[in-house]
N, C-alpha and C. Protein backbone atom coordinates (compact mmCIF):
# COMPACT_ATOMS: atom_id res chain seq x y z
N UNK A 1 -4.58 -21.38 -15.67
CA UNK A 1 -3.75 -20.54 -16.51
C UNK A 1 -4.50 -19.28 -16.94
N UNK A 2 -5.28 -19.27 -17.04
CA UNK A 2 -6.55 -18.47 -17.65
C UNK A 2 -6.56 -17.21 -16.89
N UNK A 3 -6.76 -17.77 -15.42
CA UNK A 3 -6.80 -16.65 -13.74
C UNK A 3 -5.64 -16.30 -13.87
N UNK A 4 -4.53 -16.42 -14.11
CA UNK A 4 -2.79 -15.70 -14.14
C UNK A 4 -2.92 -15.17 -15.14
N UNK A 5 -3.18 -15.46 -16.48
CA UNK A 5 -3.39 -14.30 -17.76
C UNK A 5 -4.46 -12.82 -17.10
N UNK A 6 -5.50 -13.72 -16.64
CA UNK A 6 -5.71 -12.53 -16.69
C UNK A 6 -5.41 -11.70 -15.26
N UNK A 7 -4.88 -11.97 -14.32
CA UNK A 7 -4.44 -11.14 -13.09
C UNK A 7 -2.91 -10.61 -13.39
N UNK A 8 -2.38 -11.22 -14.51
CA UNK A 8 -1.46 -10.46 -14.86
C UNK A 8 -1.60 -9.19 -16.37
N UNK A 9 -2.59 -9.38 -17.03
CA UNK A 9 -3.60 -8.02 -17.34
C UNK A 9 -3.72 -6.97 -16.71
N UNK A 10 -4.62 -7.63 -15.27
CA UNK A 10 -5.17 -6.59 -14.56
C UNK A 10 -4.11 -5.76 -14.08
N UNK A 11 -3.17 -6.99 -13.41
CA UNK A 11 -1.81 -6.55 -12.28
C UNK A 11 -0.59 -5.44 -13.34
N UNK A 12 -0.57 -6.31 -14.06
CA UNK A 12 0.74 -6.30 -14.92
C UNK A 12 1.75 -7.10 -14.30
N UNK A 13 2.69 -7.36 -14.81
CA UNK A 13 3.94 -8.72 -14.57
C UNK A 13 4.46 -8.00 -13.37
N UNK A 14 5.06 -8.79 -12.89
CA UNK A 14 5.63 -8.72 -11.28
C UNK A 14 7.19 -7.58 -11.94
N UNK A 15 7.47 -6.68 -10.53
CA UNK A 15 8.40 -5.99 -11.23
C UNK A 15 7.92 -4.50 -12.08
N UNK A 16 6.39 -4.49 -12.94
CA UNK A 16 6.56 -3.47 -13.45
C UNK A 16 5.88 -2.23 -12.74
N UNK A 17 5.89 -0.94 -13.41
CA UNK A 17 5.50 0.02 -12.63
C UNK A 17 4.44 0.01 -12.68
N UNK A 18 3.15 -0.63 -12.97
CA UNK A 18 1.82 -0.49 -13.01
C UNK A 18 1.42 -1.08 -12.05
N UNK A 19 2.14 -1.94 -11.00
CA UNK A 19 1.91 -2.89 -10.00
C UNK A 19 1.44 -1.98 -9.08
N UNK A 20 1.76 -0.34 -8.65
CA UNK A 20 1.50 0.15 -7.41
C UNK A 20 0.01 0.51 -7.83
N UNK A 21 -0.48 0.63 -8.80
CA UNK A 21 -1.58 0.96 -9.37
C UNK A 21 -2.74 0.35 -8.88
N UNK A 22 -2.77 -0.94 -8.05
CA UNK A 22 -3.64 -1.62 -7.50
C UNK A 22 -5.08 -1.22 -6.88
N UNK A 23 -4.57 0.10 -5.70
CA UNK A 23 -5.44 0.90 -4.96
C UNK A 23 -6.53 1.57 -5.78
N UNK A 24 -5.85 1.76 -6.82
CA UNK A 24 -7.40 2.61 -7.62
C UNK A 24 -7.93 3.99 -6.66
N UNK A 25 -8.51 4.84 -7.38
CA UNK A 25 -8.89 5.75 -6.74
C UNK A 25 -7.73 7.18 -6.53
N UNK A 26 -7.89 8.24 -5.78
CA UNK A 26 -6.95 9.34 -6.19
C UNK A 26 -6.21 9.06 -4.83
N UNK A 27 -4.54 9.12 -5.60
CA UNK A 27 -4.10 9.38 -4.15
C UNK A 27 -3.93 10.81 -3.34
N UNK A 28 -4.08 10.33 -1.93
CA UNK A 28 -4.15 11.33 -1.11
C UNK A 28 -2.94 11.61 -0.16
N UNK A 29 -1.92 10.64 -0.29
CA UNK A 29 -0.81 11.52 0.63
C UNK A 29 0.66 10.03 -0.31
N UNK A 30 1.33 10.76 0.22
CA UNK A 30 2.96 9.85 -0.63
C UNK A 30 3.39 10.50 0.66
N UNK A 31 3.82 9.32 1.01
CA UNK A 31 5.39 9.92 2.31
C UNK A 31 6.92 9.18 1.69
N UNK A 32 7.94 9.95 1.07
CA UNK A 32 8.94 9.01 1.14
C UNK A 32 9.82 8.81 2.37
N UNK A 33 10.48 7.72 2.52
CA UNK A 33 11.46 7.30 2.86
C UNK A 33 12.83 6.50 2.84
N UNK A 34 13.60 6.41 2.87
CA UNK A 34 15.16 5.57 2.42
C UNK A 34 14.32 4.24 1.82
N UNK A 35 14.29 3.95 0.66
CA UNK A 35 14.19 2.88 0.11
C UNK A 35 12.67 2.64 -0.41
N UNK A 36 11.78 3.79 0.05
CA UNK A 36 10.89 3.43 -0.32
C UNK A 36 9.46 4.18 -0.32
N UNK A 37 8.47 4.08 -0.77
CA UNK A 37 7.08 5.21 -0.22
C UNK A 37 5.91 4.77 0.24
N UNK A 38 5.13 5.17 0.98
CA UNK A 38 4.12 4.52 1.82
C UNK A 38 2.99 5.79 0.71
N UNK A 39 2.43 5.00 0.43
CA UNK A 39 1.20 5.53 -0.89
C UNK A 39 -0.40 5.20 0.23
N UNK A 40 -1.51 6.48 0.16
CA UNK A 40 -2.75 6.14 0.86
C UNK A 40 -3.61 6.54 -0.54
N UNK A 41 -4.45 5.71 -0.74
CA UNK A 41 -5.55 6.58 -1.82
C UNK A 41 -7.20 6.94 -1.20
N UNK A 42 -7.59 6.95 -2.12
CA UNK A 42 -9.07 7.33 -1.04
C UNK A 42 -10.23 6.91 -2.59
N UNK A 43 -10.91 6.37 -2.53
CA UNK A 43 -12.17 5.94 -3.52
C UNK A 43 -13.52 5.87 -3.00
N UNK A 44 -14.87 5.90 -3.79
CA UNK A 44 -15.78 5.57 -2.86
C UNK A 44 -16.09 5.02 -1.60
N UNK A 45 -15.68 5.35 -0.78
CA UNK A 45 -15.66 5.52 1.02
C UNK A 45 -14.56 4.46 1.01
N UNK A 46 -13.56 3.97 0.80
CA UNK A 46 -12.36 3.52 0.76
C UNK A 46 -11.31 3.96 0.78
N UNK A 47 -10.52 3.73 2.36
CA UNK A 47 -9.01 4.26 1.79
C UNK A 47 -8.33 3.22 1.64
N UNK A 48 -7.23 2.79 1.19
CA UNK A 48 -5.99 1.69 0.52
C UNK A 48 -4.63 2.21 0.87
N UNK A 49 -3.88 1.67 1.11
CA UNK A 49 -2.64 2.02 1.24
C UNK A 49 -1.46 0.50 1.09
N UNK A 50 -0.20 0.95 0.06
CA UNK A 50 0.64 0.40 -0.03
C UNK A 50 1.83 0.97 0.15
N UNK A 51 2.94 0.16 0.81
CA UNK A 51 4.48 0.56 0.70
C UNK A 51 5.29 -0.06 -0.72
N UNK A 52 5.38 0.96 -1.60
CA UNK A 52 6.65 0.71 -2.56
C UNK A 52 7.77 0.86 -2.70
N UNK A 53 8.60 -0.15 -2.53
CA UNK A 53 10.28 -0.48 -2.82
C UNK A 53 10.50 0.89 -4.24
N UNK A 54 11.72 2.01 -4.06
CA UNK A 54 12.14 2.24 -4.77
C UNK A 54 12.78 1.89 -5.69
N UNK A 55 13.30 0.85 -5.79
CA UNK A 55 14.08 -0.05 -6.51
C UNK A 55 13.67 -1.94 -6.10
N UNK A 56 13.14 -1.82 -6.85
CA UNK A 56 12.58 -3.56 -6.60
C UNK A 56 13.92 -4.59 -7.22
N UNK A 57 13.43 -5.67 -6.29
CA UNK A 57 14.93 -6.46 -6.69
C UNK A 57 14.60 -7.59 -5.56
N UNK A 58 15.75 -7.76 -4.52
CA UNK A 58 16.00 -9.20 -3.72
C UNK A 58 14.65 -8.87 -3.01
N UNK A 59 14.32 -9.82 -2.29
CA UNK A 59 13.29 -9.93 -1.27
C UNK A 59 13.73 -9.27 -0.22
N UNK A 60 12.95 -8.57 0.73
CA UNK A 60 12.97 -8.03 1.47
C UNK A 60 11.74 -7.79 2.89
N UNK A 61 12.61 -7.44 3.98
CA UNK A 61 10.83 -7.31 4.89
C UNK A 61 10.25 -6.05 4.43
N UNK A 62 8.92 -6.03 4.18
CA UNK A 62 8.35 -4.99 4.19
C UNK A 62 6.74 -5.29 4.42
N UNK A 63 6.28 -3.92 4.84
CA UNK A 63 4.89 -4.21 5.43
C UNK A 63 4.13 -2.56 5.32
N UNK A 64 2.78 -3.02 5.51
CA UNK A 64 1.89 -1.54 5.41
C UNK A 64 0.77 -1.95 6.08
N UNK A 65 0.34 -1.20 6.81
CA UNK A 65 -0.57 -0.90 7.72
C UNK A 65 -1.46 -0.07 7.73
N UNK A 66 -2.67 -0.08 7.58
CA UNK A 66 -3.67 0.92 7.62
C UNK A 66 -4.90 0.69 8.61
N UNK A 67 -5.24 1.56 9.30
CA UNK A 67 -6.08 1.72 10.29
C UNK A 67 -7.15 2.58 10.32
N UNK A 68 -9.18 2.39 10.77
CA UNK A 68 -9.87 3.51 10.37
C UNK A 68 -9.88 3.93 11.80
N UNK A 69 -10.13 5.24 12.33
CA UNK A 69 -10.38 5.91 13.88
C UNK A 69 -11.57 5.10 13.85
N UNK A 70 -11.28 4.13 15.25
CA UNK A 70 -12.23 3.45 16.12
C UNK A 70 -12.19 1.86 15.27
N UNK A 71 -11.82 1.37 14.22
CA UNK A 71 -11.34 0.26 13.86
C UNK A 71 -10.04 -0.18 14.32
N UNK A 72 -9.66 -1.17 13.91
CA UNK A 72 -8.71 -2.44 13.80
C UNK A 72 -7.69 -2.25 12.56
N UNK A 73 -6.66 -2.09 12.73
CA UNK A 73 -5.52 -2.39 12.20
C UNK A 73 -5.44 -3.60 11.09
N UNK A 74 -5.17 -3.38 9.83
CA UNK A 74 -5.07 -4.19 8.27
C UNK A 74 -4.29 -3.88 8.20
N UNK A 75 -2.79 -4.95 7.70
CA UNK A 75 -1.88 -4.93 7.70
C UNK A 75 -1.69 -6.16 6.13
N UNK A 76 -0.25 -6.03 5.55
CA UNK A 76 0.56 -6.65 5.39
C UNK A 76 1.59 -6.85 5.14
N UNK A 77 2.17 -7.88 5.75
CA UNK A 77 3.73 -8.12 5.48
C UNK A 77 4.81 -9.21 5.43
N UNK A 78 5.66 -9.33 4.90
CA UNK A 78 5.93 -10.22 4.71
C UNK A 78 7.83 -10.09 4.25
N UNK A 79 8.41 -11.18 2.82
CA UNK A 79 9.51 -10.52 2.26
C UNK A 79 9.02 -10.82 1.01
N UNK A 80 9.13 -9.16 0.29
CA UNK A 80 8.57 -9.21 -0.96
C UNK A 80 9.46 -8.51 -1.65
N UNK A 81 9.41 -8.52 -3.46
CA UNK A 81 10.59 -7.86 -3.78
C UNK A 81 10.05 -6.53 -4.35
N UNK A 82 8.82 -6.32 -4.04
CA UNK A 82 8.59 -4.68 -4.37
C UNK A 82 7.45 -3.74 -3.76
N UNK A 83 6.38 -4.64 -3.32
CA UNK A 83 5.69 -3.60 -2.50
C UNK A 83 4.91 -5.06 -1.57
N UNK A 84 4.38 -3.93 -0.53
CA UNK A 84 3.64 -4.55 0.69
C UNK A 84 2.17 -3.93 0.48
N UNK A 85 1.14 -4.92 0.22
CA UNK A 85 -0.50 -4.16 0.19
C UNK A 85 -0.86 -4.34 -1.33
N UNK A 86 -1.86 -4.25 -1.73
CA UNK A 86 -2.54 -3.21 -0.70
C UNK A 86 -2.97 -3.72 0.25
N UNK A 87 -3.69 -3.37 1.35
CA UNK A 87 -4.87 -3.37 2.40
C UNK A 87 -5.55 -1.75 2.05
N UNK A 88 -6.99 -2.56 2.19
CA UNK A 88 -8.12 -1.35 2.46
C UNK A 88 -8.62 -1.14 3.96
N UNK A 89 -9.60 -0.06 4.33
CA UNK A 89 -10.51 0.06 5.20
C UNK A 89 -11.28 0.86 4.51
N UNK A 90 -12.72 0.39 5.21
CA UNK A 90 -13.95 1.39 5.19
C UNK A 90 -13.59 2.55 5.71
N UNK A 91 -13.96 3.69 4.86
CA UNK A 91 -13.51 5.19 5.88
C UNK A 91 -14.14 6.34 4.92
N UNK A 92 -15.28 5.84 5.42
CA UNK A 92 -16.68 6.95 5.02
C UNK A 92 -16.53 7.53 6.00
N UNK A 93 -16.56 9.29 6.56
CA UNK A 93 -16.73 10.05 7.65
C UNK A 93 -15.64 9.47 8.40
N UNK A 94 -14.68 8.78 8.46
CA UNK A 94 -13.57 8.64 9.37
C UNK A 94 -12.29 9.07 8.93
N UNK A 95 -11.42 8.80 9.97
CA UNK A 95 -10.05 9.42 9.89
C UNK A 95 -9.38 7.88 9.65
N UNK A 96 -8.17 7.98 8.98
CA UNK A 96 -7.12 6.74 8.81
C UNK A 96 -5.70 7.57 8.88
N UNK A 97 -5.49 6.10 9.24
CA UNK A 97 -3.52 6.36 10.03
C UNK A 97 -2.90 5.27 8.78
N UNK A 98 -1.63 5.37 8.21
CA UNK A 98 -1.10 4.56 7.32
C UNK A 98 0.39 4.01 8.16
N UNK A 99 0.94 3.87 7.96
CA UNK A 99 2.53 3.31 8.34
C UNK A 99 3.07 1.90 7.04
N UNK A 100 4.33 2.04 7.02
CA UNK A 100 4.88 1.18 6.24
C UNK A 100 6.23 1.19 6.30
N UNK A 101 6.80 0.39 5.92
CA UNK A 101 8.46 -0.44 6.14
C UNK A 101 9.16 -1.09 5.13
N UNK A 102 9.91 -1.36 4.75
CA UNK A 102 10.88 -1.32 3.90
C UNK A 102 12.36 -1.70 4.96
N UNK A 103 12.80 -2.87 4.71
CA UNK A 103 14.00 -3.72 5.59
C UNK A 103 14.60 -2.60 6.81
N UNK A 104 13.32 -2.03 7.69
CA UNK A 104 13.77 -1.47 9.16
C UNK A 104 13.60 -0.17 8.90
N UNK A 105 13.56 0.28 7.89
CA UNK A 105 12.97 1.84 7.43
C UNK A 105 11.74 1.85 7.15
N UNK A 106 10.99 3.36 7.92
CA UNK A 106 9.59 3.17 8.28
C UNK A 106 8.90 4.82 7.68
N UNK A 107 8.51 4.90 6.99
CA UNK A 107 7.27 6.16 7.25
C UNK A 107 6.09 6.14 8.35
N UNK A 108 5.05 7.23 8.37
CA UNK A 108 3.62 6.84 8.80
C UNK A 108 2.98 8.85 8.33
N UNK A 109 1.69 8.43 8.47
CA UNK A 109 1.09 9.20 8.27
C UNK A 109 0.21 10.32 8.89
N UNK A 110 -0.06 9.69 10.24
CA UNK A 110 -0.43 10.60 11.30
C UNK A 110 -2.45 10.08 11.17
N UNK A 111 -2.82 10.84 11.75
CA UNK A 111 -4.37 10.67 11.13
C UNK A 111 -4.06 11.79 9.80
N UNK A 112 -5.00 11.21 9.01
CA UNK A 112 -5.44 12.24 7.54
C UNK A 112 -6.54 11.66 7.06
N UNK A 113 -6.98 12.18 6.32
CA UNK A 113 -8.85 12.39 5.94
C UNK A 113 -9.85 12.56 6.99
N UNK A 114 -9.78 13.43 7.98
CA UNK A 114 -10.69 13.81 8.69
C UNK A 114 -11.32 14.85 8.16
């Protein structure tokens, strides 16, 4: 009980707006799309990226993906009722690609932070 008090501290309760807050660090690009925004941040040699439901509510598929140039693909996804991620990568001196989804609606980001 103790670990849920306090990850719901850290988190805040499921549902509120402090939930996208996870990534820490400044963000560096917002893409919207129908239903939703694919968020990248960037922190001490870390980038993060999550997809947030504009309107949180029923469960839904959604997923986010982040990739460093010359790494492997971090992903997650699932049906959630408000965001997908975070996932990090290492990306000191590299470039990262983001993508994310929301029930068949998709952003992406291209490479950015090079």
């Amino acid at each position: 009980m103790v670990l849920v008090t306090a990850a719901l501290a850290v988190l805040g309760p499921a549902g509120s707006a402090d939930a996208a807050a996870v990534c820490g660090g400044r963000q560096v690009k917002a893409v919207r799309f129908t239903g939703g925004e694919l968020r990248v941040y960037k922190t001490h040699g870390y980038a993060c990226a999550l997809t947030v439901a504009s309107a949180p509510g029923a469960r839904r598929q959604m997923s986010v993906t982040l990739q460093a140039r010359g790494g492997g693909p971090v992903s997650d996804s699932g049906r959630f009722t408000q965001q997908a991620g975070p996932v990090s990568v290492h990306a000191i001196n590299r470039c990262v690609r983001a993508s994310g989804s929301i029930a068949g609606r998709s952003a992406a980001t291209g490479w950015i932070l090079c």
